[in-house]
PDB file of N, CA and C in Angstrom:
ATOM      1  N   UNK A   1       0.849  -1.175   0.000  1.00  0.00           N
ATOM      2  CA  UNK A   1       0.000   0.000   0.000  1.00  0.00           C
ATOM      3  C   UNK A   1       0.897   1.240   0.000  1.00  0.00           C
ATOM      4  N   UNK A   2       0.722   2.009  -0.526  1.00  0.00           N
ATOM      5  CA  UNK A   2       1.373   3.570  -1.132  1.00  0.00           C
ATOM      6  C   UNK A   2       0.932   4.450   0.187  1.00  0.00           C
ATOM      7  N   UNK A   3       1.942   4.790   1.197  1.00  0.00           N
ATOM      8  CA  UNK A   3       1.404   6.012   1.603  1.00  0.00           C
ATOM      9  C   UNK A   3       0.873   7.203   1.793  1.00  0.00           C
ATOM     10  N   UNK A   4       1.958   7.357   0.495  1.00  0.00           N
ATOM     11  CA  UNK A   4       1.641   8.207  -0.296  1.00  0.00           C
ATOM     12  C   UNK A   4      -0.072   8.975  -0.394  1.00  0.00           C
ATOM     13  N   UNK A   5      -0.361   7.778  -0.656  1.00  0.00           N
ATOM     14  CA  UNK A   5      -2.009   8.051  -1.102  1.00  0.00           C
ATOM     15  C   UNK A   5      -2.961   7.904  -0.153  1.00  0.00           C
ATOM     16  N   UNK A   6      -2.999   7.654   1.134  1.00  0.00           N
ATOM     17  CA  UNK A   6      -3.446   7.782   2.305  1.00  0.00           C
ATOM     18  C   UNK A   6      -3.395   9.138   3.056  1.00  0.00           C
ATOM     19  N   UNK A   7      -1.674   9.632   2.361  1.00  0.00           N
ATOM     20  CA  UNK A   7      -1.351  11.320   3.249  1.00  0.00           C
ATOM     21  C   UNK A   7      -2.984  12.200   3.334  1.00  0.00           C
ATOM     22  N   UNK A   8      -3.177  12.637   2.438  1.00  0.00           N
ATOM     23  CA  UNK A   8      -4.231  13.238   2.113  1.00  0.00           C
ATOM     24  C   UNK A   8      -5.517  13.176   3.392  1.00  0.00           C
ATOM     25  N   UNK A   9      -5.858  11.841   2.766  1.00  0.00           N
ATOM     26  CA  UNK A   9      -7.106  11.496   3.219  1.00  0.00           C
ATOM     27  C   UNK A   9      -7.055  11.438   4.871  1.00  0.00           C
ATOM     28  N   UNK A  10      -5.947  10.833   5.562  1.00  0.00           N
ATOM     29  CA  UNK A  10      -5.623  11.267   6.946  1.00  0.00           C
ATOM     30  C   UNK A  10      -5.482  12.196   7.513  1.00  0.00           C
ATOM     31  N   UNK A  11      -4.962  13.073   6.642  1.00  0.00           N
ATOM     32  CA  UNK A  11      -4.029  14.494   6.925  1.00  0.00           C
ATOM     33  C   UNK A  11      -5.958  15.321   7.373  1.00  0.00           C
ATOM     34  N   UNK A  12      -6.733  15.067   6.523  1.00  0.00           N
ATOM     35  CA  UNK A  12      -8.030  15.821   6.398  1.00  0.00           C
ATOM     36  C   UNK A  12      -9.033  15.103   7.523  1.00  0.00           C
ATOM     37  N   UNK A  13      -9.199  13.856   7.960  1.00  0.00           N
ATOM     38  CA  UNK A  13      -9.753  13.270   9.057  1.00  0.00           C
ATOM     39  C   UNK A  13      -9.369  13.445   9.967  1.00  0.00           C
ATOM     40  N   UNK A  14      -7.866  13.835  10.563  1.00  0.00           N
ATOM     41  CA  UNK A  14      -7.242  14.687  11.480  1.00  0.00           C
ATOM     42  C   UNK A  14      -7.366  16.380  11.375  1.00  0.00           C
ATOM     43  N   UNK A  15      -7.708  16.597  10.673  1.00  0.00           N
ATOM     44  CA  UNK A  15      -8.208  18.138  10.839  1.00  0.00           C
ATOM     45  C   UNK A  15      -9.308  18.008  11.537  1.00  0.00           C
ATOM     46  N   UNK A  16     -10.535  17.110  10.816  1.00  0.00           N
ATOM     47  CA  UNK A  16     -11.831  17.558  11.199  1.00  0.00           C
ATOM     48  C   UNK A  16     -11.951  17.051  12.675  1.00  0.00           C
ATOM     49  N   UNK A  17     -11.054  15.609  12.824  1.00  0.00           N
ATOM     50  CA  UNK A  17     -11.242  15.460  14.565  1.00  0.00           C
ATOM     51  C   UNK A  17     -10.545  16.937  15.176  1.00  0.00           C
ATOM     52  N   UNK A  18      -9.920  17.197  15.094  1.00  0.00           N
ATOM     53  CA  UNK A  18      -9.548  18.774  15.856  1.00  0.00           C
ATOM     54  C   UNK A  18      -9.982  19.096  15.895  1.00  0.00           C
ATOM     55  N   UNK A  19     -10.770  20.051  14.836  1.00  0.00           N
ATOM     56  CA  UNK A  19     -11.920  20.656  14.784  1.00  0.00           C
ATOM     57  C   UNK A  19     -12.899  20.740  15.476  1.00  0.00           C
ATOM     58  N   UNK A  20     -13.339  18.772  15.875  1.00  0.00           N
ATOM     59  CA  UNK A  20     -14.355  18.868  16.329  1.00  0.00           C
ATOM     60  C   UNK A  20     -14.499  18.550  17.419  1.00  0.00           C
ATOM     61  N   UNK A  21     -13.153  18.646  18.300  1.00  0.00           N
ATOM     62  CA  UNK A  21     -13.117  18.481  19.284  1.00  0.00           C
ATOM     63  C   UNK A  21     -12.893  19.863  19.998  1.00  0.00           C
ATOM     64  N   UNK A  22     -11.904  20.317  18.958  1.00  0.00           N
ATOM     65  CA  UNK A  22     -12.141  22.280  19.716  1.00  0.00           C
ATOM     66  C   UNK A  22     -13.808  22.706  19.652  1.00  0.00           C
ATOM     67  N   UNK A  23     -14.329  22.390  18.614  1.00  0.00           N
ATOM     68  CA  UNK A  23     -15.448  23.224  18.400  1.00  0.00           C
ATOM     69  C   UNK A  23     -16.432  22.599  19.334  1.00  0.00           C
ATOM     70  N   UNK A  24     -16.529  21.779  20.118  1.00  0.00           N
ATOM     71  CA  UNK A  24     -17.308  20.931  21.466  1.00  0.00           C
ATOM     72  C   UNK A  24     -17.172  21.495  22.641  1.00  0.00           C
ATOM     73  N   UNK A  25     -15.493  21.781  22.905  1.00  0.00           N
ATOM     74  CA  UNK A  25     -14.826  22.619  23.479  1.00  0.00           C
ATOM     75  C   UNK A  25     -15.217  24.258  23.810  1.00  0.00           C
ATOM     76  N   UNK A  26     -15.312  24.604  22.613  1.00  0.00           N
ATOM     77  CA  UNK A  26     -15.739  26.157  22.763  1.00  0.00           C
ATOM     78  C   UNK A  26     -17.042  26.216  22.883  1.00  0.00           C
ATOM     79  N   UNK A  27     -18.175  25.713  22.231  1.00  0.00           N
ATOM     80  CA  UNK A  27     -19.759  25.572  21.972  1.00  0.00           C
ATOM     81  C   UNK A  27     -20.346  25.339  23.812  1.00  0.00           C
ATOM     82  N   UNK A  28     -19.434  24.410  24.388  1.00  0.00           N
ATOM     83  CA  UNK A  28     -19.731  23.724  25.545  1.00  0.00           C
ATOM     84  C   UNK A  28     -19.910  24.607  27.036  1.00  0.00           C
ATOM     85  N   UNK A  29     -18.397  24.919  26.887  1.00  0.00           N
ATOM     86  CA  UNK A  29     -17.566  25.819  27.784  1.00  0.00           C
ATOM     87  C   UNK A  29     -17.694  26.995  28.046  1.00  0.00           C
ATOM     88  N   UNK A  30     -17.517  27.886  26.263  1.00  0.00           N
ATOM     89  CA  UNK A  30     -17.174  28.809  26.737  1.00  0.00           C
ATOM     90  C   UNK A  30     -18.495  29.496  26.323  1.00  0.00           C
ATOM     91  N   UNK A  31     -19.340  29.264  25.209  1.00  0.00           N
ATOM     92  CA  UNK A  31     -20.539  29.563  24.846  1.00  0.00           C
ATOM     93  C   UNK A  31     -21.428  29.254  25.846  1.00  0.00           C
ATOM     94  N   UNK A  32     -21.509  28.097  25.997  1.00  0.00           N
ATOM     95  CA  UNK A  32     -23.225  27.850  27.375  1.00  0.00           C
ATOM     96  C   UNK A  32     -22.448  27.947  28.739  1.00  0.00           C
ATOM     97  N   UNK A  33     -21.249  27.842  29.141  1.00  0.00           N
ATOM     98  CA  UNK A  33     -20.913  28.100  30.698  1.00  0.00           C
ATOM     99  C   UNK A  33     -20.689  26.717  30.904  1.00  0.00           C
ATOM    100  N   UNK A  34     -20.847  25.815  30.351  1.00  0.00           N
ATOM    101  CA  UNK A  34     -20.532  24.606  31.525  1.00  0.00           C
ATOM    102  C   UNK A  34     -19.108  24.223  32.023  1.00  0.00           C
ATOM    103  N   UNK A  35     -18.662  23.619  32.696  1.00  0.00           N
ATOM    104  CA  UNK A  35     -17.267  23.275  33.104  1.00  0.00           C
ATOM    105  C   UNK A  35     -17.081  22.297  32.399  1.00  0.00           C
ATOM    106  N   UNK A  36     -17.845  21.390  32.183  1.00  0.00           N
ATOM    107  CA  UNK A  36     -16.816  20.086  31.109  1.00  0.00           C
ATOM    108  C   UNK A  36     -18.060  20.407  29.873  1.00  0.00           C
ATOM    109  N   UNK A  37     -17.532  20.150  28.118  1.00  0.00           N
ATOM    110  CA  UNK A  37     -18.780  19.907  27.324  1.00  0.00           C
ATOM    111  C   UNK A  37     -19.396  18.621  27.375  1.00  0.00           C
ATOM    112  N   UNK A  38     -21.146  19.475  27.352  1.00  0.00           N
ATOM    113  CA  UNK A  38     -22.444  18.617  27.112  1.00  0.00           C
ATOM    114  C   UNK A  38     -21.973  18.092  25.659  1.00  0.00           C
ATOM    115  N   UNK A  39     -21.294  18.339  24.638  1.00  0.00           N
ATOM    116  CA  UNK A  39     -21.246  18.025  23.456  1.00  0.00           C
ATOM    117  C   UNK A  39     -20.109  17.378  23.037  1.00  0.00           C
ATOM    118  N   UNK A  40     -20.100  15.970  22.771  1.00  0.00           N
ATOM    119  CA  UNK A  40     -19.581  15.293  22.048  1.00  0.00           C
ATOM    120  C   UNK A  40     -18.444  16.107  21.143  1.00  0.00           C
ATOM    121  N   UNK A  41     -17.183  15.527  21.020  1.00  0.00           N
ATOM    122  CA  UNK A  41     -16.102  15.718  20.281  1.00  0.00           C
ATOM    123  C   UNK A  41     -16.670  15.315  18.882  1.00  0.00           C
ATOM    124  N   UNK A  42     -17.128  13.728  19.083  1.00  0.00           N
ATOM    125  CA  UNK A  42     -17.323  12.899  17.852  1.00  0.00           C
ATOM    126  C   UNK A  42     -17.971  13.461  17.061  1.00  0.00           C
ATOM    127  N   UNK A  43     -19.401  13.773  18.063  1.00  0.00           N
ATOM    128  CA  UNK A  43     -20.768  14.423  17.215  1.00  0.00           C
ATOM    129  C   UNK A  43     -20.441  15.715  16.353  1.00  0.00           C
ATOM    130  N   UNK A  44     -19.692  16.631  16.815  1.00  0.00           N
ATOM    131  CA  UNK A  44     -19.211  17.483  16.507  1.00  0.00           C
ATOM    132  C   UNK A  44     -17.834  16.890  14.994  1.00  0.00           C
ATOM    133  N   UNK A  45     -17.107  16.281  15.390  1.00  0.00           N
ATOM    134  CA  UNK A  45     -16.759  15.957  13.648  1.00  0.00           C
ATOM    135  C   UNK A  45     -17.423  15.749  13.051  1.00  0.00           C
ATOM    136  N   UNK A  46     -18.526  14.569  13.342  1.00  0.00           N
ATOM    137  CA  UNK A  46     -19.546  14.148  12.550  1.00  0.00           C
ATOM    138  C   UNK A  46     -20.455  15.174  11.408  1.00  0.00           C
ATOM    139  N   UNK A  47     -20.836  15.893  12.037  1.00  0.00           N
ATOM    140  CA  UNK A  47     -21.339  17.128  11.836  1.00  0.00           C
ATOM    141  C   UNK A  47     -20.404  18.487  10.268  1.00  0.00           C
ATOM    142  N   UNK A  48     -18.816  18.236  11.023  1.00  0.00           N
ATOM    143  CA  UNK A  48     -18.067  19.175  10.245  1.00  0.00           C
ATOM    144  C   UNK A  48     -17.987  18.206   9.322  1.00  0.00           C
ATOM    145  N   UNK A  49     -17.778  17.141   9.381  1.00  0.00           N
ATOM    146  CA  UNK A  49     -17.137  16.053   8.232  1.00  0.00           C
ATOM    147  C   UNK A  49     -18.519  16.076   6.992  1.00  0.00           C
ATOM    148  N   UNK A  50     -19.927  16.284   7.730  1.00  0.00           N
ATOM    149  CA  UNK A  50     -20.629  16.369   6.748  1.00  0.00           C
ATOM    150  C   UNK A  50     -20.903  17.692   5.949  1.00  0.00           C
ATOM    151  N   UNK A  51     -20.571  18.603   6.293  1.00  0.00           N
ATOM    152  CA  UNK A  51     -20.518  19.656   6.367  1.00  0.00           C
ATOM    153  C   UNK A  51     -19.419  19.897   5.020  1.00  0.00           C
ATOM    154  N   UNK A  52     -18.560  19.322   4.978  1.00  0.00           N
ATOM    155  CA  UNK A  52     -17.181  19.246   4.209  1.00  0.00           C
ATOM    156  C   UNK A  52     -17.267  18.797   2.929  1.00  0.00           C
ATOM    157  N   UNK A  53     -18.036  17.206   3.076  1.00  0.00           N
ATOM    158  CA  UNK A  53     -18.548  16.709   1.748  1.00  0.00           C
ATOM    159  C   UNK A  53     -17.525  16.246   1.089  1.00  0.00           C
ATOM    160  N   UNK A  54     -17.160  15.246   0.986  1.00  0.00           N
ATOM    161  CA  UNK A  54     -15.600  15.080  -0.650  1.00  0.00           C
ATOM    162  C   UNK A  54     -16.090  15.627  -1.515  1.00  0.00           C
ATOM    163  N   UNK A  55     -17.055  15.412  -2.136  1.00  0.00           N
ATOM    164  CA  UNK A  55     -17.313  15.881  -3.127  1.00  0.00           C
ATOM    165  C   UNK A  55     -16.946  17.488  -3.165  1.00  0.00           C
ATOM    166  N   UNK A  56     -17.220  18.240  -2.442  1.00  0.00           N
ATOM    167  CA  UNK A  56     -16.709  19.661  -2.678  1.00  0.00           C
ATOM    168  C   UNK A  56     -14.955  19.937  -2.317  1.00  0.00           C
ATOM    169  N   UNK A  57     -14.347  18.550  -2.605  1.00  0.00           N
ATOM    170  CA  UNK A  57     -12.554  18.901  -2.413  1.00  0.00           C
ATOM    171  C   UNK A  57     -11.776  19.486  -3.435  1.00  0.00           C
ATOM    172  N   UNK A  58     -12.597  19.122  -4.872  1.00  0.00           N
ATOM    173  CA  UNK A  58     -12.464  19.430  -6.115  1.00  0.00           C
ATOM    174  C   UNK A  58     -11.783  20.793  -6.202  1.00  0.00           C
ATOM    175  N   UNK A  59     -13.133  21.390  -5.720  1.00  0.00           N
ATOM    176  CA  UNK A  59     -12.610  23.059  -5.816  1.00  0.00           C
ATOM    177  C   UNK A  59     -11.197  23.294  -4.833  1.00  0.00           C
ATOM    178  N   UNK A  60     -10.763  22.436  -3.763  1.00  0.00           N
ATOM    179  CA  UNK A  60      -9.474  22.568  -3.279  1.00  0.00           C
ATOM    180  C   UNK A  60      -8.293  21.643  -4.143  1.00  0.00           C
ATOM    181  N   UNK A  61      -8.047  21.705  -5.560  1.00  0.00           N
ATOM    182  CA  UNK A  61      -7.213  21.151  -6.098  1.00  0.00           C
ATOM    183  C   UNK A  61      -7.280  19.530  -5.742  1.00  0.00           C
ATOM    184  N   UNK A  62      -7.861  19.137  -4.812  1.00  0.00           N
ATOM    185  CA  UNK A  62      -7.616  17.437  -4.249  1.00  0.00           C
ATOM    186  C   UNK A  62      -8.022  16.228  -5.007  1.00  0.00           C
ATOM    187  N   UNK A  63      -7.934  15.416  -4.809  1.00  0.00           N
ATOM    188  CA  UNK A  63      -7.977  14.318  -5.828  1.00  0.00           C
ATOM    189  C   UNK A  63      -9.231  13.789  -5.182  1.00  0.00           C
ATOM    190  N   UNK A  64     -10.151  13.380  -5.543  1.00  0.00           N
ATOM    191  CA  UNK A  64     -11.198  13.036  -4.183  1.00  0.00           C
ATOM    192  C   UNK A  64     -10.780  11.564  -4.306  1.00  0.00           C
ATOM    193  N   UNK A  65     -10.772  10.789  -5.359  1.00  0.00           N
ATOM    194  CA  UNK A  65      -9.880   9.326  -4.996  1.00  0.00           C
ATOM    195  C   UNK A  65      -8.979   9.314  -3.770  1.00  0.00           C
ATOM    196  N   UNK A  66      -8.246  10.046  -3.511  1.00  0.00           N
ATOM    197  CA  UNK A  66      -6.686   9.657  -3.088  1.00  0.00           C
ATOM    198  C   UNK A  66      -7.601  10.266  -1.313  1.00  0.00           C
ATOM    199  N   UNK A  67      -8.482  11.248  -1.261  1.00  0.00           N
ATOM    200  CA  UNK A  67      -8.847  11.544  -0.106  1.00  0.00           C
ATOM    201  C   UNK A  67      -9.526  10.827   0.198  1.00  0.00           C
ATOM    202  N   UNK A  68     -10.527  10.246  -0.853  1.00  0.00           N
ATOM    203  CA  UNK A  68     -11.720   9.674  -0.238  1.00  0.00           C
ATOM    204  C   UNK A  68     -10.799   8.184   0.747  1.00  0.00           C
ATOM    205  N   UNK A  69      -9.622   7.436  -0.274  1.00  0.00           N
ATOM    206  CA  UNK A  69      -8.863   6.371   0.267  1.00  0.00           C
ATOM    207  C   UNK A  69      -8.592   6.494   1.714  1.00  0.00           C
ATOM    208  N   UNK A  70      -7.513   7.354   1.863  1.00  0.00           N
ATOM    209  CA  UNK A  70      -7.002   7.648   3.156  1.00  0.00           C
ATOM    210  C   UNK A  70      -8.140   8.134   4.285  1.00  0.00           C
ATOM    211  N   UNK A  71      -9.400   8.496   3.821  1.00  0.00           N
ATOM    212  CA  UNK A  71     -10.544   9.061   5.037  1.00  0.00           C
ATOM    213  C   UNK A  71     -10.969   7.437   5.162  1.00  0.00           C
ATOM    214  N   UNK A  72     -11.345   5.915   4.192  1.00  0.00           N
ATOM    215  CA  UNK A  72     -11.846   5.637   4.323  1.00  0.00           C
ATOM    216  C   UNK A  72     -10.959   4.557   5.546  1.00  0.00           C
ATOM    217  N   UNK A  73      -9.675   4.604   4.923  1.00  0.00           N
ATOM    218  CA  UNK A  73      -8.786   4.404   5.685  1.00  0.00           C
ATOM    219  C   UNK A  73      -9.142   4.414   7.304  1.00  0.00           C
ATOM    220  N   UNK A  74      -9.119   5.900   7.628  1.00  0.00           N
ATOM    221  CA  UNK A  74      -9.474   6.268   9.129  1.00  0.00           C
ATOM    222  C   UNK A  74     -11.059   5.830   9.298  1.00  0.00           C
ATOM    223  N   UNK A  75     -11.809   5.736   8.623  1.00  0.00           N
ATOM    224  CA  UNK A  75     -13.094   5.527   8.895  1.00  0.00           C
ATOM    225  C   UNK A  75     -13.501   3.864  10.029  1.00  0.00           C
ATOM    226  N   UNK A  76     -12.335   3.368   8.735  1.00  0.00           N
ATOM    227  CA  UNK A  76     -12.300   1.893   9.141  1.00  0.00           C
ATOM    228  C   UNK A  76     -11.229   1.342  10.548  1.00  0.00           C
ATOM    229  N   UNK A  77     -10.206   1.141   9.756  1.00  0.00           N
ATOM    230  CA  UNK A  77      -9.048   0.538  11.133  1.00  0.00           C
ATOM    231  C   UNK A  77      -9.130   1.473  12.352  1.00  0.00           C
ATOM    232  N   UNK A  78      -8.641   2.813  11.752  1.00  0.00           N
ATOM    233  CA  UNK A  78      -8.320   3.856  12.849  1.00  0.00           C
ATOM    234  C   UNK A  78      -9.443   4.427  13.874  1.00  0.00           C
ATOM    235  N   UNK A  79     -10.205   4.337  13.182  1.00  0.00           N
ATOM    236  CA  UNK A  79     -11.824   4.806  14.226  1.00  0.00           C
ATOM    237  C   UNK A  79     -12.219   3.645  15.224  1.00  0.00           C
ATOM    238  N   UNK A  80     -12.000   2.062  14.795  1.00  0.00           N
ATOM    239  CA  UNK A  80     -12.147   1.127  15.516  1.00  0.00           C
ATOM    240  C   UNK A  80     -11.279   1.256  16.696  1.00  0.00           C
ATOM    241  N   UNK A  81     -10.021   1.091  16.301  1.00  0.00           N
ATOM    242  CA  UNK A  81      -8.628   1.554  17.209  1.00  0.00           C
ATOM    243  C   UNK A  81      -8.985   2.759  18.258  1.00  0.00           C
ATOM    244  N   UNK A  82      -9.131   4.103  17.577  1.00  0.00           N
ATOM    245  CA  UNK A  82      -9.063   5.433  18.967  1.00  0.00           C
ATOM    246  C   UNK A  82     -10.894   5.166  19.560  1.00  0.00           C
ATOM    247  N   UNK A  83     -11.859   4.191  18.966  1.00  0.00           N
ATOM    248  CA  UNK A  83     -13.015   4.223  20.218  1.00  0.00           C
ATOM    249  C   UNK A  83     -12.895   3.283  21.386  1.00  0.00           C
ATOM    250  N   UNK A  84     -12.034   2.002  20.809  1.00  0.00           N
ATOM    251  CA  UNK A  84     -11.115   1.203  22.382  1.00  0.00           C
ATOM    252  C   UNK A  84     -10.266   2.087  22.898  1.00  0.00           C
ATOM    253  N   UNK A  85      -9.731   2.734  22.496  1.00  0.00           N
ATOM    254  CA  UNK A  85      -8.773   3.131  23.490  1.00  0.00           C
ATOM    255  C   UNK A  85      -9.535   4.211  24.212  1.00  0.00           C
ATOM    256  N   UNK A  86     -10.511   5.023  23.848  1.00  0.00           N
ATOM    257  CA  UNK A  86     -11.102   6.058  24.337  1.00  0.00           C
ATOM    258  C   UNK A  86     -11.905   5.520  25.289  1.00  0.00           C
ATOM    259  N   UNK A  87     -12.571   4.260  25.020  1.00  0.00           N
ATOM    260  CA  UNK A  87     -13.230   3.323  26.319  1.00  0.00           C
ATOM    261  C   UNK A  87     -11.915   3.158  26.832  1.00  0.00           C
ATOM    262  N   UNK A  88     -10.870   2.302  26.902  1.00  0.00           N
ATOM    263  CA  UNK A  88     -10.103   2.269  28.024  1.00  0.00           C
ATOM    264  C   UNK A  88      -9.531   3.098  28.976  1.00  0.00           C
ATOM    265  N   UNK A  89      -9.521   4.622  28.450  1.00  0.00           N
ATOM    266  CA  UNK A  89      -8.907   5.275  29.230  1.00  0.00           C
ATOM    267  C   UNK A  89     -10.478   6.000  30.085  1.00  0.00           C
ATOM    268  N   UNK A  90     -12.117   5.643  29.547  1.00  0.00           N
ATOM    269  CA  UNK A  90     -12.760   5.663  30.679  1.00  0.00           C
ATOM    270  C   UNK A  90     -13.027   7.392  29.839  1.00  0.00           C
ATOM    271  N   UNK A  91     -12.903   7.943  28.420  1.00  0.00           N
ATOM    272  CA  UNK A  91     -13.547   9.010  27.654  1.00  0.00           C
ATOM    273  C   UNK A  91     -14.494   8.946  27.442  1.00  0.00           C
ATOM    274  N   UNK A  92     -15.394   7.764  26.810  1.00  0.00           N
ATOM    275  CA  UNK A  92     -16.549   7.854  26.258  1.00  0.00           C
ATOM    276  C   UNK A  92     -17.182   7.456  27.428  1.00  0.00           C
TER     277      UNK A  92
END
């Protein structure tokens, strides 16, 4: 498998988890007052990731093949992987 062609598509599923974990963060905290957020990290990518669309990567020069690979990439192994570990450390 080409890493190569995964960069992309990871590089952009790691944005939107940031994203949507700041934006849970701020919405939660600093917008409604609470001390920890009522709102989901996940729900909150969920949300930006649809929001994003591959289909509209076009207009960012991107290959939507080579993104769609590497997102489906994280969709699959890597999402299985960080929701055990997020149960083990007692997150979710």
């Amino acid at each position: 498998m080409n890493l190569r062609a995964l960069l992309p598509g990871v590089t952009l599923t790691a944005i939107i988890a940031f994203l949507g974990v700041q934006s849970s963060e701020r919405i939660g905290v600093d917008w409604l007052g609470f001390s920890k957020s009522p709102i989901s990290g996940i729900m909150m990518a969920i949300l930006i990731g649809l929001a994003a669309r591959l289909r509209q990567l076009r207009a960012l020069g991107l290959r939507p093949f080579y993104v769609g690979f590497g997102a489906a990439v994280c969709v699959g192994a890597l999402s299985l992987a960080s929701i055990a570990l997020l149960g083990a450390l007692g997150a979710v």
